[in-house]
Protein backbone atom coordinates (compact mmCIF):
# COMPACT_ATOMS: atom_id res chain seq x y z
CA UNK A 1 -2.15 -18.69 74.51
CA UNK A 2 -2.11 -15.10 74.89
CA UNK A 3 -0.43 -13.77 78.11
CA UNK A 4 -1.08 -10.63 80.08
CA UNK A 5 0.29 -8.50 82.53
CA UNK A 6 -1.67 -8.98 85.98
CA UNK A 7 -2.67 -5.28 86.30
CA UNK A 8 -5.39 -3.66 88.04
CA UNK A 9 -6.48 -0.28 88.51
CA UNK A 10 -7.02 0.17 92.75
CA UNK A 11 -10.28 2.56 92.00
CA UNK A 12 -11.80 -0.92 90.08
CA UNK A 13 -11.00 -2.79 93.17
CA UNK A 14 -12.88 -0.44 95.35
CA UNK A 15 -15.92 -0.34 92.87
CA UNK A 16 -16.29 -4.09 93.10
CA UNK A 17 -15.63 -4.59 96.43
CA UNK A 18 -18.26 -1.76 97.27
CA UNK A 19 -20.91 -3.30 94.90
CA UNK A 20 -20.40 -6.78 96.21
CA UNK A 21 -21.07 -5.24 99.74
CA UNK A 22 -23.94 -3.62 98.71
CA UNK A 23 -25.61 -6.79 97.07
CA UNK A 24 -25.04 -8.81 100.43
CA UNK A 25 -26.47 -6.06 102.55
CA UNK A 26 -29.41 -5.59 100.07
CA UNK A 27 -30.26 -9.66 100.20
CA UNK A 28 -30.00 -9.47 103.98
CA UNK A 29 -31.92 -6.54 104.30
CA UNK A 30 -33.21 -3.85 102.08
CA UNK A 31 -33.02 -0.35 102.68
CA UNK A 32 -32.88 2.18 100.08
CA UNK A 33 -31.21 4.59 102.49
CA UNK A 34 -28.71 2.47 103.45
CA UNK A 35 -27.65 1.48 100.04
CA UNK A 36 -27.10 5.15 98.86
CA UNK A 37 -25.23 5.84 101.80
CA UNK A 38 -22.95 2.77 100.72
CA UNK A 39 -22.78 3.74 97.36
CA UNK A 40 -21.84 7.70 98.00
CA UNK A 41 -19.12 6.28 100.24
CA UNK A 42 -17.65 3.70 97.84
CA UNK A 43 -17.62 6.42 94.95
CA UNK A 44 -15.43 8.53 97.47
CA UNK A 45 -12.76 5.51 98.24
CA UNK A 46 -12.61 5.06 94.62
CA UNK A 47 -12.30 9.14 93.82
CA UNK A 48 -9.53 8.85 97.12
CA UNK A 49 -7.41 6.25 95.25
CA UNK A 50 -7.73 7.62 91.83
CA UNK A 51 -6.44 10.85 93.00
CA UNK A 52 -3.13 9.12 94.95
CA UNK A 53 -1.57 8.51 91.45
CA UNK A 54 -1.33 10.88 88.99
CA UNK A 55 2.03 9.65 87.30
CA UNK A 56 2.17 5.71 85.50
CA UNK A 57 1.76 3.02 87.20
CA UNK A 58 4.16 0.26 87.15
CA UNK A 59 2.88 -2.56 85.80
CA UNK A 60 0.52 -0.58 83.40
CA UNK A 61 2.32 -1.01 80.56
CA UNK A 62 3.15 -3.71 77.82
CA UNK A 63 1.14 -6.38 77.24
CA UNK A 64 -2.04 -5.39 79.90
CA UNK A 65 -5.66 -5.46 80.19
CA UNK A 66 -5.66 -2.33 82.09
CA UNK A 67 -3.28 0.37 81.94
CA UNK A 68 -3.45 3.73 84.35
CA UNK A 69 -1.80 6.69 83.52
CA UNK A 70 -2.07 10.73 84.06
CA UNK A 71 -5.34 10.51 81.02
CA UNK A 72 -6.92 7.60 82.86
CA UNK A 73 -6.41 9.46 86.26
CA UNK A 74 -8.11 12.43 84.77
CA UNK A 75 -10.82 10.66 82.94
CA UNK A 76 -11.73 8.44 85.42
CA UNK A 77 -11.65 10.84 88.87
CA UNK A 78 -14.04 13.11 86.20
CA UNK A 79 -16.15 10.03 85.53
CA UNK A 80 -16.59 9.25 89.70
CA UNK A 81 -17.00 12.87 90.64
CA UNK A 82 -19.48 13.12 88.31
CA UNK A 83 -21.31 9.94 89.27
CA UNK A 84 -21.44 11.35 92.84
CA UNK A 85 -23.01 14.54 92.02
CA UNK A 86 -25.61 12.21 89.88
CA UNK A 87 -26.03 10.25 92.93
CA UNK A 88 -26.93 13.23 95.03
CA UNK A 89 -29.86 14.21 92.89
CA UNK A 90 -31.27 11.23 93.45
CA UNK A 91 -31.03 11.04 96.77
CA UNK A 92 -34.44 12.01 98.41
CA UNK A 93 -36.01 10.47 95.57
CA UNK A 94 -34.44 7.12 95.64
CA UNK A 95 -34.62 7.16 99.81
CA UNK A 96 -38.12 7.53 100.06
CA UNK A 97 -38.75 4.25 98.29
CA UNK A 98 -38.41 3.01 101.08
CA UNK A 99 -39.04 -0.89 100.71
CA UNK A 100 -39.47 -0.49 96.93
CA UNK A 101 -36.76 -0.54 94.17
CA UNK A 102 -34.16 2.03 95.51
CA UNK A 103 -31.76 -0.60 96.45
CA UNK A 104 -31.73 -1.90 92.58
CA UNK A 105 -31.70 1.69 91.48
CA UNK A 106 -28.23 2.11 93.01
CA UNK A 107 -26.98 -1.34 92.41
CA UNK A 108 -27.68 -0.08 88.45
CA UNK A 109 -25.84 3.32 88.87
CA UNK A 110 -23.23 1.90 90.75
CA UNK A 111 -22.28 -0.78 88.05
CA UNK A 112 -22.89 1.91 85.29
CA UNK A 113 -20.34 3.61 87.09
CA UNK A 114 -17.75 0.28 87.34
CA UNK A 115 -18.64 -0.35 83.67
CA UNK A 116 -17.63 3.14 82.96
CA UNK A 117 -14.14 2.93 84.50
CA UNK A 118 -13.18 -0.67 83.02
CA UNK A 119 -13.93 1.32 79.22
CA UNK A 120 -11.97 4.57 80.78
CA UNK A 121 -8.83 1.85 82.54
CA UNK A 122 -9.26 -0.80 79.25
CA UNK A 123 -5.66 -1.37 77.01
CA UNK A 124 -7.70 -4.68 75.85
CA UNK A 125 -10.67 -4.95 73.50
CA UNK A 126 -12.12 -7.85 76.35
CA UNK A 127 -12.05 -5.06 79.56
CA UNK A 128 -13.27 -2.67 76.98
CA UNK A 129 -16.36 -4.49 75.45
CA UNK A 130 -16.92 -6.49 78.68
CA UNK A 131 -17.01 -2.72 80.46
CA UNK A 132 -19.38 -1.33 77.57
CA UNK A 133 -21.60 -3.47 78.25
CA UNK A 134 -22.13 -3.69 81.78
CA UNK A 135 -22.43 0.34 81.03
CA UNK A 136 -25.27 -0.49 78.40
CA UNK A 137 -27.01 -3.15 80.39
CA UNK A 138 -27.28 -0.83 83.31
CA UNK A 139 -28.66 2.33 81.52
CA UNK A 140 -31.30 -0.09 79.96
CA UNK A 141 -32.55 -1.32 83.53
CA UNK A 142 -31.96 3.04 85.00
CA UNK A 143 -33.83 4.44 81.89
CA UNK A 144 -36.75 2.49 82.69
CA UNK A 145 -37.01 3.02 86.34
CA UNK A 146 -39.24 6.24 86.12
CA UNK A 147 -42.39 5.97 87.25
CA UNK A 148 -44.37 8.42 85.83
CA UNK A 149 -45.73 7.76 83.56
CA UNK A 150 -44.13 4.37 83.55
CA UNK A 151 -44.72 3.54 79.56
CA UNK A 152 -42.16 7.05 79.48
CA UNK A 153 -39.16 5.14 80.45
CA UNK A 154 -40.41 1.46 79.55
CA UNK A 155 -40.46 2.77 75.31
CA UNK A 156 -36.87 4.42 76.01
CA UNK A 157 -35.59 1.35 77.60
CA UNK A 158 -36.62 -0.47 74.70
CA UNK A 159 -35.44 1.89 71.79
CA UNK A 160 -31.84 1.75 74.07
CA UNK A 161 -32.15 -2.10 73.90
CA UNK A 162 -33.01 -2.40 70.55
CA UNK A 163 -30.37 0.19 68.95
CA UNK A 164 -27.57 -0.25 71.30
CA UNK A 165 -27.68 -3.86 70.92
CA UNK A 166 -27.11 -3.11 66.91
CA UNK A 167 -24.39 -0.96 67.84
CA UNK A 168 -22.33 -3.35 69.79
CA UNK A 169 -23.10 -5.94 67.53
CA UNK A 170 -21.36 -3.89 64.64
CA UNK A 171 -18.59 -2.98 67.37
CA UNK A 172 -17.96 -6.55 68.01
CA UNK A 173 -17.62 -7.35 64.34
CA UNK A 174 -15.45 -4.81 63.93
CA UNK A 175 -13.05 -5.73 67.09
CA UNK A 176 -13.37 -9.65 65.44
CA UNK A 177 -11.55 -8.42 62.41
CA UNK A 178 -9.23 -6.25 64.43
CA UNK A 179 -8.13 -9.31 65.72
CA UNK A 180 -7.97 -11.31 62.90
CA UNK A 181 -5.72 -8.28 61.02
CA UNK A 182 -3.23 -7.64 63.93
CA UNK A 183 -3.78 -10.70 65.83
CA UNK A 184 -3.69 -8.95 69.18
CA UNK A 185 -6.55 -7.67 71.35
CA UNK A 186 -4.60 -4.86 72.26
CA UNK A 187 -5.41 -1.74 71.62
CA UNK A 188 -3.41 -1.82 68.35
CA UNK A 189 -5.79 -0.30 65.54
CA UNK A 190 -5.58 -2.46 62.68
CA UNK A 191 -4.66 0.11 60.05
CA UNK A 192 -1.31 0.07 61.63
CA UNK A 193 -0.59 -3.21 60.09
CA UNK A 194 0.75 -3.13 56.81
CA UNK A 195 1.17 -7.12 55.93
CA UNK A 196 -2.68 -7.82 55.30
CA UNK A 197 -4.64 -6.41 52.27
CA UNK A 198 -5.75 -2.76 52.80
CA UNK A 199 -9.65 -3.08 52.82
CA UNK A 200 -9.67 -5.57 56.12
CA UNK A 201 -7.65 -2.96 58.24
CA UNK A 202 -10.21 -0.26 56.90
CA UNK A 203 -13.24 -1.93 57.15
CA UNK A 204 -12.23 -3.00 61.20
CA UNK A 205 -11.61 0.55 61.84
CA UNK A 206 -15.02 1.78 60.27
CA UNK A 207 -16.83 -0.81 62.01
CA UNK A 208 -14.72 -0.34 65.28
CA UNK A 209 -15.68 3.62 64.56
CA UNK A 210 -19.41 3.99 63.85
CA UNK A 211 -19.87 1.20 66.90
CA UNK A 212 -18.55 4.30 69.07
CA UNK A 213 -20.11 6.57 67.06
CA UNK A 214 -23.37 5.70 68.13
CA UNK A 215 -22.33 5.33 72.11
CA UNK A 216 -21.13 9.13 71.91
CA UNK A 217 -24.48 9.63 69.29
CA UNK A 218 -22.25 11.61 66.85
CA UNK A 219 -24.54 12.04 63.71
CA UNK A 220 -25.58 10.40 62.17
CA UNK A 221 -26.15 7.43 64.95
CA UNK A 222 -27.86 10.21 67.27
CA UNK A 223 -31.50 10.10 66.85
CA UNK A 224 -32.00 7.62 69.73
CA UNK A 225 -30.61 10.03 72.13
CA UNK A 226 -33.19 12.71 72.59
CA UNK A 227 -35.95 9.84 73.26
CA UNK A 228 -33.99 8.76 75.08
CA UNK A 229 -32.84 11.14 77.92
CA UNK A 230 -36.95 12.05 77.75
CA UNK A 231 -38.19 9.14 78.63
CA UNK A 232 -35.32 8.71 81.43
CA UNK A 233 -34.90 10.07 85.22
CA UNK A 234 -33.38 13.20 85.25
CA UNK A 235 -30.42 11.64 87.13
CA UNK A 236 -30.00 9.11 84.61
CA UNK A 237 -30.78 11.60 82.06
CA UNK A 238 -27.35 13.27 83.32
CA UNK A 239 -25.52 9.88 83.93
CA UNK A 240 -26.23 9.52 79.78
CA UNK A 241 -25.00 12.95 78.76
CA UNK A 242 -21.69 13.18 80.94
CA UNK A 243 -20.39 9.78 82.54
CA UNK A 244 -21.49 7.72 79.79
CA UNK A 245 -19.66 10.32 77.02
CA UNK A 246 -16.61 10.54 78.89
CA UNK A 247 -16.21 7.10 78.88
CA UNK A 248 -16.57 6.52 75.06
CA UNK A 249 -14.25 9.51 74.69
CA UNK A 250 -11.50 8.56 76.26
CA UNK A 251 -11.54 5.05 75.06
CA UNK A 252 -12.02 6.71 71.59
CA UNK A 253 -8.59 8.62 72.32
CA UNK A 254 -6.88 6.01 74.01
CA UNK A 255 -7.44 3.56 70.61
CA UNK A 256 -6.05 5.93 68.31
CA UNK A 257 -3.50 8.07 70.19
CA UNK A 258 -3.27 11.84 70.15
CA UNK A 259 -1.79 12.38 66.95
CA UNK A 260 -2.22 12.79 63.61
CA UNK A 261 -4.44 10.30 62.14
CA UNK A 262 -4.23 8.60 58.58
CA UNK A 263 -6.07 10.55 55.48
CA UNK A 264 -8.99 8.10 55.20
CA UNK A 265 -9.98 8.32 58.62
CA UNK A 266 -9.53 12.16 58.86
CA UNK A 267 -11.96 12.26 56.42
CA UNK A 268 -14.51 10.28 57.80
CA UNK A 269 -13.56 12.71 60.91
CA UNK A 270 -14.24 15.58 58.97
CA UNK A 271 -17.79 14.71 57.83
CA UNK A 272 -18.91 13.46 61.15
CA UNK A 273 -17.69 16.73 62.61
CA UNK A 274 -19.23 19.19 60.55
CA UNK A 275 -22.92 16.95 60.62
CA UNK A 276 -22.69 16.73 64.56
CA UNK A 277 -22.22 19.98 65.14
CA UNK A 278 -24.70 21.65 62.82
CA UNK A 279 -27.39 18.83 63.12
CA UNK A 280 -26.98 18.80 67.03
CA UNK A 281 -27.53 22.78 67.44
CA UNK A 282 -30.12 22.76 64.45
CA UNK A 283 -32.05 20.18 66.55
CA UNK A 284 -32.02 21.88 69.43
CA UNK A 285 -33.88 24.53 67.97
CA UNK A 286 -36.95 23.22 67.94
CA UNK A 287 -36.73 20.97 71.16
CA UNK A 288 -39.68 22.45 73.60
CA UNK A 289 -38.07 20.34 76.21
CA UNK A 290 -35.34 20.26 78.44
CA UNK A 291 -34.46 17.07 78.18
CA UNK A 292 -34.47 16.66 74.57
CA UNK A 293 -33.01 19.95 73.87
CA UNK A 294 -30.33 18.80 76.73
CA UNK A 295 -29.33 16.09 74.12
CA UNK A 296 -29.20 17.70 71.23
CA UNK A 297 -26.74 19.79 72.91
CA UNK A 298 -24.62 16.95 73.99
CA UNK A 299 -24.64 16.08 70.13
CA UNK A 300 -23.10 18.86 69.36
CA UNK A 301 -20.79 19.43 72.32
CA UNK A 302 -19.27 15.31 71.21
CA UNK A 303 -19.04 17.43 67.63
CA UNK A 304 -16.72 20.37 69.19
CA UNK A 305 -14.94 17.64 71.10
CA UNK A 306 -13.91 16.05 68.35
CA UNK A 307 -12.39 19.32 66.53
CA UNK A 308 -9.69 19.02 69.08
CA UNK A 309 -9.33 14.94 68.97
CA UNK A 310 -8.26 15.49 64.60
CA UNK A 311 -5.83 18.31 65.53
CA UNK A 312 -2.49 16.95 67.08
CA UNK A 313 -0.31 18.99 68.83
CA UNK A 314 1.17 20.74 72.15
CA UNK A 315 -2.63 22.14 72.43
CA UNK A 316 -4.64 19.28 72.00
CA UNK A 317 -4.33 17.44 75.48
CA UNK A 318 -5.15 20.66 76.99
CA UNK A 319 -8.10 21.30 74.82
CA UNK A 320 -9.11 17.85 75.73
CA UNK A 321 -9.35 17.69 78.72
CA UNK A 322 -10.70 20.69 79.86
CA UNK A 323 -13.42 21.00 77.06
CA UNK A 324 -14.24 17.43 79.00
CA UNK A 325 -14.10 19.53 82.46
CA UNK A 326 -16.03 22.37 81.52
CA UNK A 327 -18.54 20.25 79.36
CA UNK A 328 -19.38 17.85 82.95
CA UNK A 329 -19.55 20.68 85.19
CA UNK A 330 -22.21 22.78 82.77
CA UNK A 331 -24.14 19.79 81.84
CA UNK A 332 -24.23 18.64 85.65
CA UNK A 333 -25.16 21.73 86.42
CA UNK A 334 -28.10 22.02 84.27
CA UNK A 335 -29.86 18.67 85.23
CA UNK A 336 -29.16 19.79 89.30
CA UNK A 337 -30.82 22.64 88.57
CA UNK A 338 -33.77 20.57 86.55
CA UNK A 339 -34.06 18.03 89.41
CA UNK A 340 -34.27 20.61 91.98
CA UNK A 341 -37.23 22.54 89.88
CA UNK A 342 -39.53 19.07 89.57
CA UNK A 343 -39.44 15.70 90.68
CA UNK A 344 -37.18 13.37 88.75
CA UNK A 345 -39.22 10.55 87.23
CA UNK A 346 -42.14 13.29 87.38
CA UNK A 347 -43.42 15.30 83.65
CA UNK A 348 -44.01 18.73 85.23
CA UNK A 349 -40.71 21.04 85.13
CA UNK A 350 -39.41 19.23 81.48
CA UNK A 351 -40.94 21.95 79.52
CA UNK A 352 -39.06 24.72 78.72
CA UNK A 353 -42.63 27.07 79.16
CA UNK A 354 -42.68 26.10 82.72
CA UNK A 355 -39.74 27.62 83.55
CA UNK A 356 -41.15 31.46 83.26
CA UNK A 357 -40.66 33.81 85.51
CA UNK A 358 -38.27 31.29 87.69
CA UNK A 359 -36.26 34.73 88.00
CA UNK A 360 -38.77 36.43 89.73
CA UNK A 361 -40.07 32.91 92.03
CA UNK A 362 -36.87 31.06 92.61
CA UNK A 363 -34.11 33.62 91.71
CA UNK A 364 -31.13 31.40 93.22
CA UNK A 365 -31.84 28.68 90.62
CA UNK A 366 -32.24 30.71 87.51
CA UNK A 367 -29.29 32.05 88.64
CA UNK A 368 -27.80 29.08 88.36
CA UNK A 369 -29.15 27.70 85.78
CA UNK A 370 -28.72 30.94 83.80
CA UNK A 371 -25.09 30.98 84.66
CA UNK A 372 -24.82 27.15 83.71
CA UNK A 373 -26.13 27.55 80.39
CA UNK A 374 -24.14 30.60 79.47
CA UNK A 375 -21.05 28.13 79.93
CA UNK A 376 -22.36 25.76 77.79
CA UNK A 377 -23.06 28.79 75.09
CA UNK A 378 -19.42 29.53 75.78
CA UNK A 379 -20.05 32.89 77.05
CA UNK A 380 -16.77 34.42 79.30
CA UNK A 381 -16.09 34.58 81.92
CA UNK A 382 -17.28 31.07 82.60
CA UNK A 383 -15.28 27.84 82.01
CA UNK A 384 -17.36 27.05 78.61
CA UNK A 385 -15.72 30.03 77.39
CA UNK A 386 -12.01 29.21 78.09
CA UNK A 387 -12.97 25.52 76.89
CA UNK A 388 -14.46 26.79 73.22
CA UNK A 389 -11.10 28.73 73.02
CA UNK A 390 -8.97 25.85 73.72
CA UNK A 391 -10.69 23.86 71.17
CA UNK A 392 -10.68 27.05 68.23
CA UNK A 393 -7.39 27.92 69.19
CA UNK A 394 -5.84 24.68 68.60
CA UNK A 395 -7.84 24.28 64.96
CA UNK A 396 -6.70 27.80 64.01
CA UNK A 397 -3.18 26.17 65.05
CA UNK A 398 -3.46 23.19 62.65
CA UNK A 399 -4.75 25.00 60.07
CA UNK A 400 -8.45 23.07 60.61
CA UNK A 401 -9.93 26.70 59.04
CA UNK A 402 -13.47 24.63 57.92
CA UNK A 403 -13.60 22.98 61.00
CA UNK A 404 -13.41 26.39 63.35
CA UNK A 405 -16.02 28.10 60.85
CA UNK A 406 -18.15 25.10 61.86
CA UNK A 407 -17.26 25.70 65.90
CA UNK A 408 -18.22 29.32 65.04
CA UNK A 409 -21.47 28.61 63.34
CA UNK A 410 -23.09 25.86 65.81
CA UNK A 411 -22.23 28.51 68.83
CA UNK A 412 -23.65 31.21 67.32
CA UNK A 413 -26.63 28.57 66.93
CA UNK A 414 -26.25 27.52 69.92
CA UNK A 415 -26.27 30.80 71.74
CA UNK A 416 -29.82 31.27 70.49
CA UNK A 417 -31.77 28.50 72.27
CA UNK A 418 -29.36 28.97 75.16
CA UNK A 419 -30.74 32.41 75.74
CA UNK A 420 -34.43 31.34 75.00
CA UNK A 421 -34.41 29.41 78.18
CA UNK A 422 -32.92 32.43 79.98
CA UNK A 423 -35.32 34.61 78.23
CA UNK A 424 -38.53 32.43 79.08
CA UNK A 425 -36.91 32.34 83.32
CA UNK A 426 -36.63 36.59 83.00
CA UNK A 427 -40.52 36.96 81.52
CA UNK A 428 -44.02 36.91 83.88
CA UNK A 429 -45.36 33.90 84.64
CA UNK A 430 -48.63 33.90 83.21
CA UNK A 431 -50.17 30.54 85.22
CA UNK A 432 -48.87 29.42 88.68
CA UNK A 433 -46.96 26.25 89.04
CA UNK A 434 -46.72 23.99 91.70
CA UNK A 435 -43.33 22.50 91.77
CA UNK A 436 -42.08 26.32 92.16
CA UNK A 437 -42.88 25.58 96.04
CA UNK A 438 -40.98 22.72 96.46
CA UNK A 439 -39.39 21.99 99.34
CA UNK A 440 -35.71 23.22 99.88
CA UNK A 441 -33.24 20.03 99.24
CA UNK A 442 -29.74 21.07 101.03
CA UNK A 443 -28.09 18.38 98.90
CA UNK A 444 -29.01 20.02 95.84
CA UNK A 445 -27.98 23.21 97.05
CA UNK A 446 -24.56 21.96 98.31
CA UNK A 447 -24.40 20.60 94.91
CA UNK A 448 -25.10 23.27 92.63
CA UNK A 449 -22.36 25.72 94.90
CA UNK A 450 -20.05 23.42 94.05
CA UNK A 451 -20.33 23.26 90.49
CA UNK A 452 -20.98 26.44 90.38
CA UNK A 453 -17.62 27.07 91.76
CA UNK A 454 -16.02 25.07 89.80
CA UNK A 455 -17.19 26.67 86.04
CA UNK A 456 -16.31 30.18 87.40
CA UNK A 457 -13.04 29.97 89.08
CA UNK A 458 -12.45 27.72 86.09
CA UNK A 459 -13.17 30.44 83.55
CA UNK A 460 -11.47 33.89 85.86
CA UNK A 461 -8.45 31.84 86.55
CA UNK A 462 -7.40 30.27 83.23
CA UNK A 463 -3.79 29.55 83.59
CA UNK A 464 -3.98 27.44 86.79
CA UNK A 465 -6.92 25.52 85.03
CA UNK A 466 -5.11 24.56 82.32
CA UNK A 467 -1.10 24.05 83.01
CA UNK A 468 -1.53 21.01 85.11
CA UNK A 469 -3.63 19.40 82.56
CA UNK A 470 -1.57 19.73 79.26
CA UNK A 471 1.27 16.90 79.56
CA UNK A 472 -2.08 14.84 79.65
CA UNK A 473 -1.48 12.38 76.63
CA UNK A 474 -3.13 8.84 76.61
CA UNK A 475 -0.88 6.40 74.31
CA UNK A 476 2.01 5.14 76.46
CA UNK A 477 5.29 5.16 74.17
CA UNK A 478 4.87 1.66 73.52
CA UNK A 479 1.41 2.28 71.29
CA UNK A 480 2.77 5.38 69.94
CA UNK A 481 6.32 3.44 68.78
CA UNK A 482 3.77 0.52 67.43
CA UNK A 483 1.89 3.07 65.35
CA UNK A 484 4.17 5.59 64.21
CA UNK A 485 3.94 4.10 60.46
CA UNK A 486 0.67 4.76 60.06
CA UNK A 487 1.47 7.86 57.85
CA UNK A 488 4.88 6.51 55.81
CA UNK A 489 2.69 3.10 54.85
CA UNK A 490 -1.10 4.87 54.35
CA UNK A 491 0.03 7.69 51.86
């Protein structure tokens, strides 16, 4: 019998408490306007309590499902503040359903979001894949809640189903022989055991691997993503691009530790990078949608994110985890801006044509949008900027010299399609559009000062943004002491 530490996180607690709430209110009476109301208000208990610890938490370490440190502080109070701002772009859409399916639609984001945290909190591979898949389940049921046209999001539920349900599958296979190498379900990778013959550790970790792989659609397991976000809400288009990688990322870095990792898997590393970043930019460029060209940028963001994750060293937590910052607030940014331009479970406001002359018609949000998208390009003085440094400057450290040609090349790619958009919102409109003369939202608004804010002061004030975020490191020294003969018993 395998015993645990009885650990868990406080900002769990308030999730399920909330959610539990929420489901008796709903079955006594339904009200879409009541159940977003309960839902922003349970994401800001749980953002309240993940903020009052920032150090370890006793009882988080050993033998735990959970474990809560300074990286799952960070990573989850990112993963809640961004739920909320997804939240508040679908607010007037979700409220006026009125008597219809609002109430489910935030039941679904609001265990998205719990599914998110147990991955983010998880120390276990049971929390972990129990949390992925409450995650999964609930993006299948939000992808196909948009209306129209309904057969949009009803063929991108199903290509989710289908081809995330492969993906766990080969996840679980691979966590099976995990345990059956190192006999724990710890977070132990099983190349770290060196009594057992060499291909079972290996073939766990590949398995373990290309099962998150496809979660954080790093190419070659990306071609589901831009059909994806398309066929999804906006809002849920967003919750898929930011909450959703975050989560997968810092599990990712909380399995194998920031530090060096052994040759094999470096790499596999290497070739995933350098495909990820060129195929996600080279996608992009020929994306005549927002929401697909959206994706193939988040391809090739999870690429740049990883140039940091195979470079350990003083400057990899803080490339970390304010590429992860910087990369929310942009994206976030984007889709409020997208939401607030059209309706979003609606077609019109998707294409990238319909955006001309926004400049001249809404000039606040191409303002916005301009400025969000110029942070994504990595363009100073914004946050995207000091976050692309961060991630070169601690390849040019390590000597990564391929890898930072490959950063260079994808932004330079990226900087094209980037400045299309911005181009196409500075020319004349040559046809009027409705959803130009939409009415004012003061939620949106609210939303996009705020993250607006956040990527500038990020990007003029550098230092402040990054010193408190650099002892951020995610293996507690019992994993690191567990795996330090990784290198000595690989080479």
């Amino acid at each position: 019998m395998i015993g645990h530490d009885v650990f868990l996180p406080a900002p769990l607690l308030v999730l399920s408490f909330g959610i539990m709430i929420m489901l008796a209110a709903t079955a006594w009476r339904r009200s879409a306007g009541r159940s977003l109301l309960g839902g922003m208000v349970t994401l800001l208990l749980a953002l309240a309590v993940t903020g009052l610890h920032t150090g370890d938490m006793p009882g988080s370490k050993g033998d735990t499902l959970f474990i809560q440190d300074r990286w799952t502080t960070y990573t989850a109070a990112l993963s809640v503040f961004s739920s909320m701002c997804i939240l508040l772009m679908s607010w007037r859409d979700t409220a006026h359903e009125g008597a219809g399916t609002g109430d489910e639609y935030v039941l679904l984001f609001m265990l998205g979001t719990l599914g998110a945290l147990a991955m983010v909190f998880s120390a276990n591979y049971m929390p972990f894949f129990v949390g992925l898949e409450i995650l999964g389940v609930s993006l299948m049921g939000l992808v196909a809640f948009r209306r129209r046209p309904a057969t949009a999001g009803h063929e991108a539920a199903m290509k989710y189903l289908i081809l995330s349900g492969v993906s766990s599958a080969i996840l679980l296979f691979g966590i099976g022989l995990a345990y059956g190498v190192t006999g724990s379900l710890r977070f132990v990778p099983p190349i770290a055991t060196a009594d057992v013959p060499a291909a079972l550790p290996v073939a766990a970790t590949v398995m373990i691997l290309v099962g998150m792989f496809f979660k954080l659609s790093a190419v070659p397991f990306h071609m589901w993503l831009p059909d994806v976000m398309e066929g999804a809400p906006v809002p849920v288009a967003a919750f898929l691009a930011v909450v959703s990688k975050i989560a997968i990322f810092s599990s990712l870095v909380r399995y194998f530790g920031m530090g060096e990792q052994p040759p094999f898997l470096n790499d596999i590393l290497y070739a995933v990078i350098i495909l990820t970043v060129l195929g996600g930019n080279l996608l992009a460029l020929r994306q005549t949608t927002l929401p697909r060209l959206m994706a193939c940028s988040s391809i090739a963001h999870v690429g740049y994110l990883l140039i940091a994750f195979v470079c350990p060293g003083l400057l990899q937590p803080g490339a970390i985890t304010v590429y992860l910052a910087a990369y929310s607030a942009s994206t976030l940014g984007v889709f409020a801006a997208m939401t607030a331009f059209a309706p979003p479970d609606g077609p019109e406001g998707t294409a990238v044509a319909q955006w001309t002359g926004l400049f001249s018609s809404r000039p606040f949000l191409a303002s916005v949008m301009a400025l969000m998208l110029l942070s994504l390009a990595g363009i100073p003085p914004s946050i995207g900027f000091l976050a692309k440094f961060q991630i070169a400057a601690t390849g040019v450290a390590h000597q990564r010299d391929l890898l930072v040609c490959v950063l260079i090349i994808g932004s330079i790619i990226g900087l094209y399609y980037y400045l299309n958009i911005i181009r196409v919102m500075l020319a004349t409109p040559s046809f009027p559009s409705a959803s130009r003369n939409r009415d004012s939202r003061p939620e949106l608004t609210a939303l996009v000062i705020v993250l607006t804010i956040i990527v500038v002061i990020g990007g003029l004030f550098p230092v402040r943004t990054i010193h408190p975020l650099l002892p951020m490191r995610p293996a507690p020294p019992e994993m690191r002491d567990e795996t330090a003969h990784w290198r000595a018993d690989l080479r």
